[in-house]
N, C-alpha and C. Protein backbone atom coordinates (compact mmCIF):
# COMPACT_ATOMS: atom_id res chain seq x y z
N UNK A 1 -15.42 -74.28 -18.94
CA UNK A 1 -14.41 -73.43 -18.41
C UNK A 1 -13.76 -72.61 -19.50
N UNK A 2 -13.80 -73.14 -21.00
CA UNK A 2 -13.01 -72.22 -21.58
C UNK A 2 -13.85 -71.59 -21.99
N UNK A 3 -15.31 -71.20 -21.65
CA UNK A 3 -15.96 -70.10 -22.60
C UNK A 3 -15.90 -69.10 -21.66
N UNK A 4 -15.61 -69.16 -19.82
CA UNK A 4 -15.33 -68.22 -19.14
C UNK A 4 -13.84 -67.55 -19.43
N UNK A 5 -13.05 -68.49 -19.57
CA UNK A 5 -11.87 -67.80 -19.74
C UNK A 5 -11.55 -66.93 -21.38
N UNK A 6 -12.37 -67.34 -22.51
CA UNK A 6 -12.46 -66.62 -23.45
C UNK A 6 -13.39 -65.21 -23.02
N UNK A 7 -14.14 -65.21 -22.01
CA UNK A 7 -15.19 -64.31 -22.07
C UNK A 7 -14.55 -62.73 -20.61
N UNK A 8 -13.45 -63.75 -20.06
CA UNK A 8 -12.83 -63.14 -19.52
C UNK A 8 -11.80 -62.08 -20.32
N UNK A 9 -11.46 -62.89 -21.17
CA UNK A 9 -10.16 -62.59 -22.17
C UNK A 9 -10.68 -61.31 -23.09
N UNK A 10 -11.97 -61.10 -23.66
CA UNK A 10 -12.41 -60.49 -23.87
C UNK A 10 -12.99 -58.90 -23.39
N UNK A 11 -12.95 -59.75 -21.88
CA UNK A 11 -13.70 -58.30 -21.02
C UNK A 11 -12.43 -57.18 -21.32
N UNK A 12 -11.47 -58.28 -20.57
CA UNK A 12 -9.90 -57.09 -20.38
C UNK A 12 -9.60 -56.70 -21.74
N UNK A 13 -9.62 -57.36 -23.05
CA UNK A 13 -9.49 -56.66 -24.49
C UNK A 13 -10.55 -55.38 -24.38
N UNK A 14 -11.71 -55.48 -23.51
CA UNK A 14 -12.59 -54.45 -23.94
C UNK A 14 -12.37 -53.22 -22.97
N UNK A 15 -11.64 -53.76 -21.72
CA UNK A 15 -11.61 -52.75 -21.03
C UNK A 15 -10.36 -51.66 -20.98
N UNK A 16 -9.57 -52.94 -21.59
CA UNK A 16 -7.78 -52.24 -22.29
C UNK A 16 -8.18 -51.28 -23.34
N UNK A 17 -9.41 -51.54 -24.41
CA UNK A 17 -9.09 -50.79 -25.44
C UNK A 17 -10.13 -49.24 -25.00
N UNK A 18 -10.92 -49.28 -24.55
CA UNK A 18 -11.45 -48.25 -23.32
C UNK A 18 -10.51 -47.08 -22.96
N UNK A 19 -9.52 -48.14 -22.08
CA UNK A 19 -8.48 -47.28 -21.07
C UNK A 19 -7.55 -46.53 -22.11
N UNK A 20 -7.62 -47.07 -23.15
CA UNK A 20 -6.26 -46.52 -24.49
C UNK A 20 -7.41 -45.66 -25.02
N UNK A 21 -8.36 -45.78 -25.52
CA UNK A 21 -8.81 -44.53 -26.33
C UNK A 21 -9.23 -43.15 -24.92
N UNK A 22 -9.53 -44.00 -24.20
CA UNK A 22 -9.54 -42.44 -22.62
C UNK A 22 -8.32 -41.65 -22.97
N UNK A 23 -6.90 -42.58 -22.94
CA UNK A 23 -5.59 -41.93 -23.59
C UNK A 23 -5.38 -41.33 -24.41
N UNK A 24 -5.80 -41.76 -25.24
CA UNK A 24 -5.66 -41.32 -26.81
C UNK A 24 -6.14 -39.39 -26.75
N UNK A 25 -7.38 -39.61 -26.52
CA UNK A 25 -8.23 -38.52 -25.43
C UNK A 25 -7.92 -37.55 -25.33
N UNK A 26 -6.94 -38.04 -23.57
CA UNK A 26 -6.83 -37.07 -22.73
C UNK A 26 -5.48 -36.45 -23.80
N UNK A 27 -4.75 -37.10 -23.98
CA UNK A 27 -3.18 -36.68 -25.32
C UNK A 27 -3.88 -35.77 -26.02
N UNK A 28 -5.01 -35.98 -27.48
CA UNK A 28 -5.53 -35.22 -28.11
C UNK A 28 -6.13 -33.97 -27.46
N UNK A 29 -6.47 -33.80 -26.33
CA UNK A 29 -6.96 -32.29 -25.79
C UNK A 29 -6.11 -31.64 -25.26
N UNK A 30 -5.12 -32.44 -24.41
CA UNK A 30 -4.09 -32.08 -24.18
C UNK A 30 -2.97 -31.01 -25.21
N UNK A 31 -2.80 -32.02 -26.39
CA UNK A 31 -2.45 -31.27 -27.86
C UNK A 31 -2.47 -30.15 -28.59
N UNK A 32 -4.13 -30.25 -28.23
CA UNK A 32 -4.89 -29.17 -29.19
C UNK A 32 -5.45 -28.22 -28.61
N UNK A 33 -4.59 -27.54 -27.25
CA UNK A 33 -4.90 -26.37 -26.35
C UNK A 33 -5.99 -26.61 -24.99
N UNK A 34 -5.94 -28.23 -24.74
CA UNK A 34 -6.57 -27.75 -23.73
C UNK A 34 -6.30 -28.00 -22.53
N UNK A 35 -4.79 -27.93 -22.48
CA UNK A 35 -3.87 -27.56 -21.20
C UNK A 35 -3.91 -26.10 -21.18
N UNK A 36 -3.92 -25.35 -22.16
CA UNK A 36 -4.44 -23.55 -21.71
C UNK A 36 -5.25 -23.61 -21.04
N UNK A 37 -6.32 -24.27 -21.95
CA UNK A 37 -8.05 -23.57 -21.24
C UNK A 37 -7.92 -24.38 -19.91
N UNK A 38 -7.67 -25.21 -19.46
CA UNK A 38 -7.91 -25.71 -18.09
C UNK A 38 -6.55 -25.16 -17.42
N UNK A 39 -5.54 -24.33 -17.83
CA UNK A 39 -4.31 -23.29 -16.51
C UNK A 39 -4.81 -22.31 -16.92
N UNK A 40 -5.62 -21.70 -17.56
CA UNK A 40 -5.68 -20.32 -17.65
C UNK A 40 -5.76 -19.38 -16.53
N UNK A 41 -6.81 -19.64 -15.73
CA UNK A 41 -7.46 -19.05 -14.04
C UNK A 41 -5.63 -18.83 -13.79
N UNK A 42 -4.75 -19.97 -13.43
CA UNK A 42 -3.54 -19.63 -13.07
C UNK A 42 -2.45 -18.97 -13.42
N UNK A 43 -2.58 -19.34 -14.89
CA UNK A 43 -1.73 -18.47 -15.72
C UNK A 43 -2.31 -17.40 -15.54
N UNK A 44 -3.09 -16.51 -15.81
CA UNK A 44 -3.96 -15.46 -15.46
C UNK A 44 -3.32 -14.60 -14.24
N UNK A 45 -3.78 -15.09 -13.05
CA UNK A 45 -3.32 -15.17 -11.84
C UNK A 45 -1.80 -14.54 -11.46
N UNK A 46 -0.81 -15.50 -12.44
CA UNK A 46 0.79 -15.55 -12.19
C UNK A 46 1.13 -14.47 -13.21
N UNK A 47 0.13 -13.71 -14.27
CA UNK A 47 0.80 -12.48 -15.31
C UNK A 47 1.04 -11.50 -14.28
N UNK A 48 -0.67 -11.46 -13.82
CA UNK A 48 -0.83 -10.40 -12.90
C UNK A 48 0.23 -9.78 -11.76
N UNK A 49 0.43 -11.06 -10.96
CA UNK A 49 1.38 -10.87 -10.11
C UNK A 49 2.54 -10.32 -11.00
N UNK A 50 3.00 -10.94 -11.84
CA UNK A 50 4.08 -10.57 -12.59
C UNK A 50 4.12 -9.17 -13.36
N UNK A 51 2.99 -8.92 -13.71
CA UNK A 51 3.43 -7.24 -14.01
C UNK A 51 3.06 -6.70 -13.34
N UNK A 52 3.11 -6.64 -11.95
CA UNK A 52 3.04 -5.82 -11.14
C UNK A 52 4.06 -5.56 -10.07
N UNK A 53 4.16 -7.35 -9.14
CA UNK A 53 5.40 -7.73 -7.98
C UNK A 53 6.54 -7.78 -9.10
N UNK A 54 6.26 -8.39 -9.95
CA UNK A 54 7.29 -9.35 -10.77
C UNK A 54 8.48 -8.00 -11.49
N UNK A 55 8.12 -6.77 -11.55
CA UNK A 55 9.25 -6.06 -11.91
C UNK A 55 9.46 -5.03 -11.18
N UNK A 56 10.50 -4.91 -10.90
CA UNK A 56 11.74 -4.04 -10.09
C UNK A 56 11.44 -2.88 -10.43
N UNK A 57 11.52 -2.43 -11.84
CA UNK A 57 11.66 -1.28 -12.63
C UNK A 57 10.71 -0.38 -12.15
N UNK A 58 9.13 -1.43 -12.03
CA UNK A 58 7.71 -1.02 -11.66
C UNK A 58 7.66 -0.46 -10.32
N UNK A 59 8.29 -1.04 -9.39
CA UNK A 59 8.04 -0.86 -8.04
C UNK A 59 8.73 0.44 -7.51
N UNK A 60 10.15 0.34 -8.44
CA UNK A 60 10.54 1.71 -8.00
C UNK A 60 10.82 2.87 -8.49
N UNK A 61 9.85 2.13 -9.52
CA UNK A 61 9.00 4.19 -10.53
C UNK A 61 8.35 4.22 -9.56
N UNK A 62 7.42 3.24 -9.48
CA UNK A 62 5.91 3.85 -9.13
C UNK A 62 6.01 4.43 -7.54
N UNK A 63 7.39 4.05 -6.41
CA UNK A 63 7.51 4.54 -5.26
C UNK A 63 7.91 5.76 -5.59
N UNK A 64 8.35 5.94 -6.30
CA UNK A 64 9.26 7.50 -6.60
C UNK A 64 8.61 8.06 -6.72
N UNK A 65 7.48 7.96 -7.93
CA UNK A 65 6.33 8.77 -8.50
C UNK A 65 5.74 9.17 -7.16
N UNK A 66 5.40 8.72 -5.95
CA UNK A 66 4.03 9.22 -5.26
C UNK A 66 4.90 10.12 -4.81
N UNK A 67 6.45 9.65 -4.15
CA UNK A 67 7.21 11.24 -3.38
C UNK A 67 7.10 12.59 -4.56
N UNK A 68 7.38 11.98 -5.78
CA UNK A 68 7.64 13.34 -6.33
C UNK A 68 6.35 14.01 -6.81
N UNK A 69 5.20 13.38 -6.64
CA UNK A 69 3.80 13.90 -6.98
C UNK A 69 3.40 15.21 -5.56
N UNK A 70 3.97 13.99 -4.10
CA UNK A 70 3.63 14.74 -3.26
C UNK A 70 4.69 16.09 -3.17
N UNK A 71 5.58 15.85 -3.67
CA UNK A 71 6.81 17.04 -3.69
C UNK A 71 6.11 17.91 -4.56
N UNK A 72 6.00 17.81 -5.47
CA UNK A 72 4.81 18.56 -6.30
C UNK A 72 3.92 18.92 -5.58
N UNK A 73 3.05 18.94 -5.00
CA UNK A 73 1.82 19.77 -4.42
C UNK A 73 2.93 20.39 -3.33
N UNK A 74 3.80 20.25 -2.87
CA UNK A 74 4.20 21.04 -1.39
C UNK A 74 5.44 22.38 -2.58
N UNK A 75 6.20 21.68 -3.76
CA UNK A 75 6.40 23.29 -3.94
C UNK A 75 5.79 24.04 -4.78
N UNK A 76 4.50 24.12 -5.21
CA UNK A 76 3.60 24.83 -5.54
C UNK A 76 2.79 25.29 -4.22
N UNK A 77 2.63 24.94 -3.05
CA UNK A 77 2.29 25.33 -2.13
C UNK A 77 3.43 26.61 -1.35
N UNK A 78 4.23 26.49 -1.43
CA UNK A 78 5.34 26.62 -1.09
C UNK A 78 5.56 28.20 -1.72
N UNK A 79 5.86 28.20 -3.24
CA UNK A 79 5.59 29.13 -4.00
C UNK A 79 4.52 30.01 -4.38
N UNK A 80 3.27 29.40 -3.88
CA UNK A 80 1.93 30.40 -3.11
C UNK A 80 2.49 31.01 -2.40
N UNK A 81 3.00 30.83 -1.12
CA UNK A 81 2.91 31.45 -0.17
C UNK A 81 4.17 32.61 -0.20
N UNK A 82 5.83 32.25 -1.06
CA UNK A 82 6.09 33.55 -0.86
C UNK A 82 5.70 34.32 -2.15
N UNK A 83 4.64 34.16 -3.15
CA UNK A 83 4.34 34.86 -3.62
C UNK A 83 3.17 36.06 -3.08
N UNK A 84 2.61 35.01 -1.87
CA UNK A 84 1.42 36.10 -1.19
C UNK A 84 2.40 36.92 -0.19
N UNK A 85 3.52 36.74 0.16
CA UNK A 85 4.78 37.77 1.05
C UNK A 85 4.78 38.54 -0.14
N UNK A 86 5.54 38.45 -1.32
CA UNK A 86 6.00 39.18 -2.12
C UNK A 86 4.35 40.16 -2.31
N UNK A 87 3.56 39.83 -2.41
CA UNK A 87 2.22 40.69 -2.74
C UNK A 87 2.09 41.71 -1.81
N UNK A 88 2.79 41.78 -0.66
CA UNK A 88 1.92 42.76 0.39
C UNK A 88 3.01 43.98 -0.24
N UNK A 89 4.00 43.69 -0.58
CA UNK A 89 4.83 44.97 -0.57
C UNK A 89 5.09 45.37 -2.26
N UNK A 90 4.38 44.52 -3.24
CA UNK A 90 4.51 44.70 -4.56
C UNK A 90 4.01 45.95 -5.46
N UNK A 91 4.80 46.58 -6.40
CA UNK A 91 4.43 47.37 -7.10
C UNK A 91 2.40 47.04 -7.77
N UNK A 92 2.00 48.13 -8.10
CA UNK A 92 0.58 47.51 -8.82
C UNK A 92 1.00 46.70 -10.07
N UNK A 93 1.54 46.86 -10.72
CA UNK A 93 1.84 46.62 -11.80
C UNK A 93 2.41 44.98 -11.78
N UNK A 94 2.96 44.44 -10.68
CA UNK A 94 3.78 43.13 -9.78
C UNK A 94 2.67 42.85 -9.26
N UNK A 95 1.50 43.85 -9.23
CA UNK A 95 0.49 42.80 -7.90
C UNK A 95 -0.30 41.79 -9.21
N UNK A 96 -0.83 42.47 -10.32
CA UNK A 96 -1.38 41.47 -11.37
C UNK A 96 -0.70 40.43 -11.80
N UNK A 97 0.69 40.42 -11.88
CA UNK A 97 1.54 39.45 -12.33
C UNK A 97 1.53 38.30 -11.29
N UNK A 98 1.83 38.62 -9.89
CA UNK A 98 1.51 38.17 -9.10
C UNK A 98 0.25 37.19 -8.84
N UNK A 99 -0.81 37.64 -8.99
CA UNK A 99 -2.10 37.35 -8.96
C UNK A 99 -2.31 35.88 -9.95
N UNK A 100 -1.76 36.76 -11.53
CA UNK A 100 -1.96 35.49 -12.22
C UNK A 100 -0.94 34.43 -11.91
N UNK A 101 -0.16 34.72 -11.68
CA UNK A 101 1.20 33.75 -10.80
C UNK A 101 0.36 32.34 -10.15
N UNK A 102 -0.55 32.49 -8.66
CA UNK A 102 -1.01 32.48 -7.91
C UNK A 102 -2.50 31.58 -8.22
N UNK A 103 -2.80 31.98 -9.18
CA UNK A 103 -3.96 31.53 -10.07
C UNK A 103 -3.07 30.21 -10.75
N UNK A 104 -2.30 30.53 -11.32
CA UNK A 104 -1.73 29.28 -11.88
C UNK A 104 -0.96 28.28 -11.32
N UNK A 105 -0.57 28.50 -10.37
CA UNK A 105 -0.01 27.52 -9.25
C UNK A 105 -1.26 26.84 -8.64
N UNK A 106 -1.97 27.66 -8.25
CA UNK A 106 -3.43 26.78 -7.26
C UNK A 106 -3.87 25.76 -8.55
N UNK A 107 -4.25 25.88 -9.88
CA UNK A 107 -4.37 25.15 -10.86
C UNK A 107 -3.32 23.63 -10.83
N UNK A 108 -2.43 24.20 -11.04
CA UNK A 108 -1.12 23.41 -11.31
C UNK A 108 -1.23 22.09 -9.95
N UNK A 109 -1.39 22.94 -8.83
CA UNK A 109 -1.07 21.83 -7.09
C UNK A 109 -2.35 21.18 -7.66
N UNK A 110 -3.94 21.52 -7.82
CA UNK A 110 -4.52 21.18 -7.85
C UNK A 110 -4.66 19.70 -8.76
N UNK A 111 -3.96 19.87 -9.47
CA UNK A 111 -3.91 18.66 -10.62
C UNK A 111 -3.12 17.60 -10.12
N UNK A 112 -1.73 18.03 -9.44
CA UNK A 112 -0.96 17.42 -8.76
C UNK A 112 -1.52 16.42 -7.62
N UNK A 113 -2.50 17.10 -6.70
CA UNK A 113 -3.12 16.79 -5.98
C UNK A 113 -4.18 15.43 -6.31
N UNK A 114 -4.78 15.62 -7.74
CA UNK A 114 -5.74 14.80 -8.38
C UNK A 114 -4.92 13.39 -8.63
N UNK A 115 -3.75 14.07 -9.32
CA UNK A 115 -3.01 13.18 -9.97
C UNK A 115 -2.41 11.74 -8.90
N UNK A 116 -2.15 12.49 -8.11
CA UNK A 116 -1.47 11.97 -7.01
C UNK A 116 -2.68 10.89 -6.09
N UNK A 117 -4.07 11.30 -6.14
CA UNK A 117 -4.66 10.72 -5.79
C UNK A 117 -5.52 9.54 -6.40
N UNK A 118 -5.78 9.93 -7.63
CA UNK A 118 -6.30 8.76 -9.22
C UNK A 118 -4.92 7.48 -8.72
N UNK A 119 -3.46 8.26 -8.82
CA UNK A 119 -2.74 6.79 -8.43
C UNK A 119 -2.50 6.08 -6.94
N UNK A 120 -3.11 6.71 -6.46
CA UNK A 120 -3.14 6.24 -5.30
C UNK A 120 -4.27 4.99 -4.92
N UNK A 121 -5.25 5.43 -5.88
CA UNK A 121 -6.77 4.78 -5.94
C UNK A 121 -6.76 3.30 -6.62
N UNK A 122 -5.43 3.64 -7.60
CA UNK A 122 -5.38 2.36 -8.48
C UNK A 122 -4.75 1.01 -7.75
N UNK A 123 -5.36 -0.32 -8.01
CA UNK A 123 -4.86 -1.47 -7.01
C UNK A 123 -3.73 -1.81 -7.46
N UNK A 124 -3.03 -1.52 -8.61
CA UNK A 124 -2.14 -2.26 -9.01
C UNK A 124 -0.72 -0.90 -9.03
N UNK A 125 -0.85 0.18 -8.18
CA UNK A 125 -0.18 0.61 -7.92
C UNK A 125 0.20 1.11 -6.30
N UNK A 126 -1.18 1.17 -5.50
CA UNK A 126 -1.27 1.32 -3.79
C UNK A 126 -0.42 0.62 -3.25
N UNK A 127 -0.18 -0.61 -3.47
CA UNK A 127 0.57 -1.05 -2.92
C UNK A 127 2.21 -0.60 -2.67
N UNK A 128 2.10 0.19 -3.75
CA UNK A 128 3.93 0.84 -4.03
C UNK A 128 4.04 1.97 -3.48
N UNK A 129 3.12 2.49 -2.93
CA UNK A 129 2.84 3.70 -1.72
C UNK A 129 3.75 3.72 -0.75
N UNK A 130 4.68 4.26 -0.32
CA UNK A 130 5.12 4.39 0.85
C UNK A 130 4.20 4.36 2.36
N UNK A 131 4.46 3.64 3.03
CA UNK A 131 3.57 3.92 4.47
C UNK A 131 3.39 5.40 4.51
N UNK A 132 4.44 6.02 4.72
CA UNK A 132 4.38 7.34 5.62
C UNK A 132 4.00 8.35 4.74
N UNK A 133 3.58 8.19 3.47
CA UNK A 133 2.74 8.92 2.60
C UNK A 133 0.75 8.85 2.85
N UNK A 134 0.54 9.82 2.76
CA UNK A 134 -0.88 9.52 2.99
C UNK A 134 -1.66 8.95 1.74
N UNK A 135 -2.98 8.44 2.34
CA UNK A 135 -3.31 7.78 1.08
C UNK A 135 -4.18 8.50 -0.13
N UNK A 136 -4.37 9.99 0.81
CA UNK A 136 -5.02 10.92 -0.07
C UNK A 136 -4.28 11.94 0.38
N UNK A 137 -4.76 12.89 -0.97
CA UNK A 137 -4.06 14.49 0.00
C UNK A 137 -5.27 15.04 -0.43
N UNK A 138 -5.66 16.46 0.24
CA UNK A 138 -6.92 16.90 0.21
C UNK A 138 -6.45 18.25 -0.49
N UNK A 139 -7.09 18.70 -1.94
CA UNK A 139 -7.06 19.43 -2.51
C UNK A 139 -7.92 21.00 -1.94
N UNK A 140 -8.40 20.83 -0.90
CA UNK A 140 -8.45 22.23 -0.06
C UNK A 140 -7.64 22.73 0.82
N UNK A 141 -6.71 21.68 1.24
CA UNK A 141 -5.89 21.90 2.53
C UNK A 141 -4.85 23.23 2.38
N UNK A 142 -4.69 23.86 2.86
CA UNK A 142 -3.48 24.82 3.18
C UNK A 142 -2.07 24.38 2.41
N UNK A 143 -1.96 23.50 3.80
CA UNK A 143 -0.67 22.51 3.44
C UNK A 143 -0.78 21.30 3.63
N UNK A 144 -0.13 20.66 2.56
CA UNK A 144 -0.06 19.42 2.83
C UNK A 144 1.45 19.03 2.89
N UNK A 145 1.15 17.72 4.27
CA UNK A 145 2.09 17.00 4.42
C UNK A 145 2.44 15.61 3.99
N UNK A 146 3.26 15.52 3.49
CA UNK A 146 4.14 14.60 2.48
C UNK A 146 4.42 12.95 3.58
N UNK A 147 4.33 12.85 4.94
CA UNK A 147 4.68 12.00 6.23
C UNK A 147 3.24 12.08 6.84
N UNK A 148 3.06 10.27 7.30
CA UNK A 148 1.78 10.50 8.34
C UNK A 148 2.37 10.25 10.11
């Protein structure tokens, strides 16, 4: 009986000192960064959200930005048109000035138009879109409207 109970006595010394170096272990990786590498996916995850939901500042540039992008294409649109009034009754000399006027505004909306749509495209800003803004504006259109 006592070579079972020595042989017993032994197992649990062998299985105690097992369970302590598993410890020892999991502490040492733990230690030496590898609580990063195994939260990273989450940490990852929670930046993202965070520079994007996570600031105020972000959400209401980036809402502002699409009104005033779309405000941008409507008064360059806007300023086309009474420059093509002002054209019917303009001196010659006012109609070239005019012209290049006209030329440089269609340029100008046009970029506006691009601009407005590159951020619209981006995921980490669509979301800050107003509903009643469209999600594109079409750089041939006449006019565009700013409400859907």
């Amino acid at each position: 009986m006592g070579q079972v109970r020595e042989g017993a006595r032994l197992a649990a010394w062998a299985v105690s000192g097992v369970i302590g170096l598993a410890v020892l272990y999991v502490i040492g990786v733990l230690a030496f960064g590898g609580a990063e590498w195994i939260t990273a996916p989450f940490r990852g995850a929670a930046d993202k959200r965070e520079n994007t939901g996570g600031s105020g500042e972000f959400r209401q540039t980036t809402y502002e930005e699409f009104f005033d992008l779309c405000a941008a294409v409507q008064n360059a649109e806007g300023t086309i048109q009474g420059l093509r009034e002002e054209r019917e009754v303009a001196s010659e000399t006012r109609l070239t000035q005019i012209d290049q006027s006209i030329t440089a505004l269609k340029a100008t909306r046009i970029e506006s138009v691009n601009t407005y749509n590159a951020k619209a495209a981006q995921e980490h800003r669509a979301p800050f879109r107003d509903k009643d803004l469209p999600y594109r504006l079409d750089a041939g259109a006449e006019r565009t409207t700013c409400t859907n």
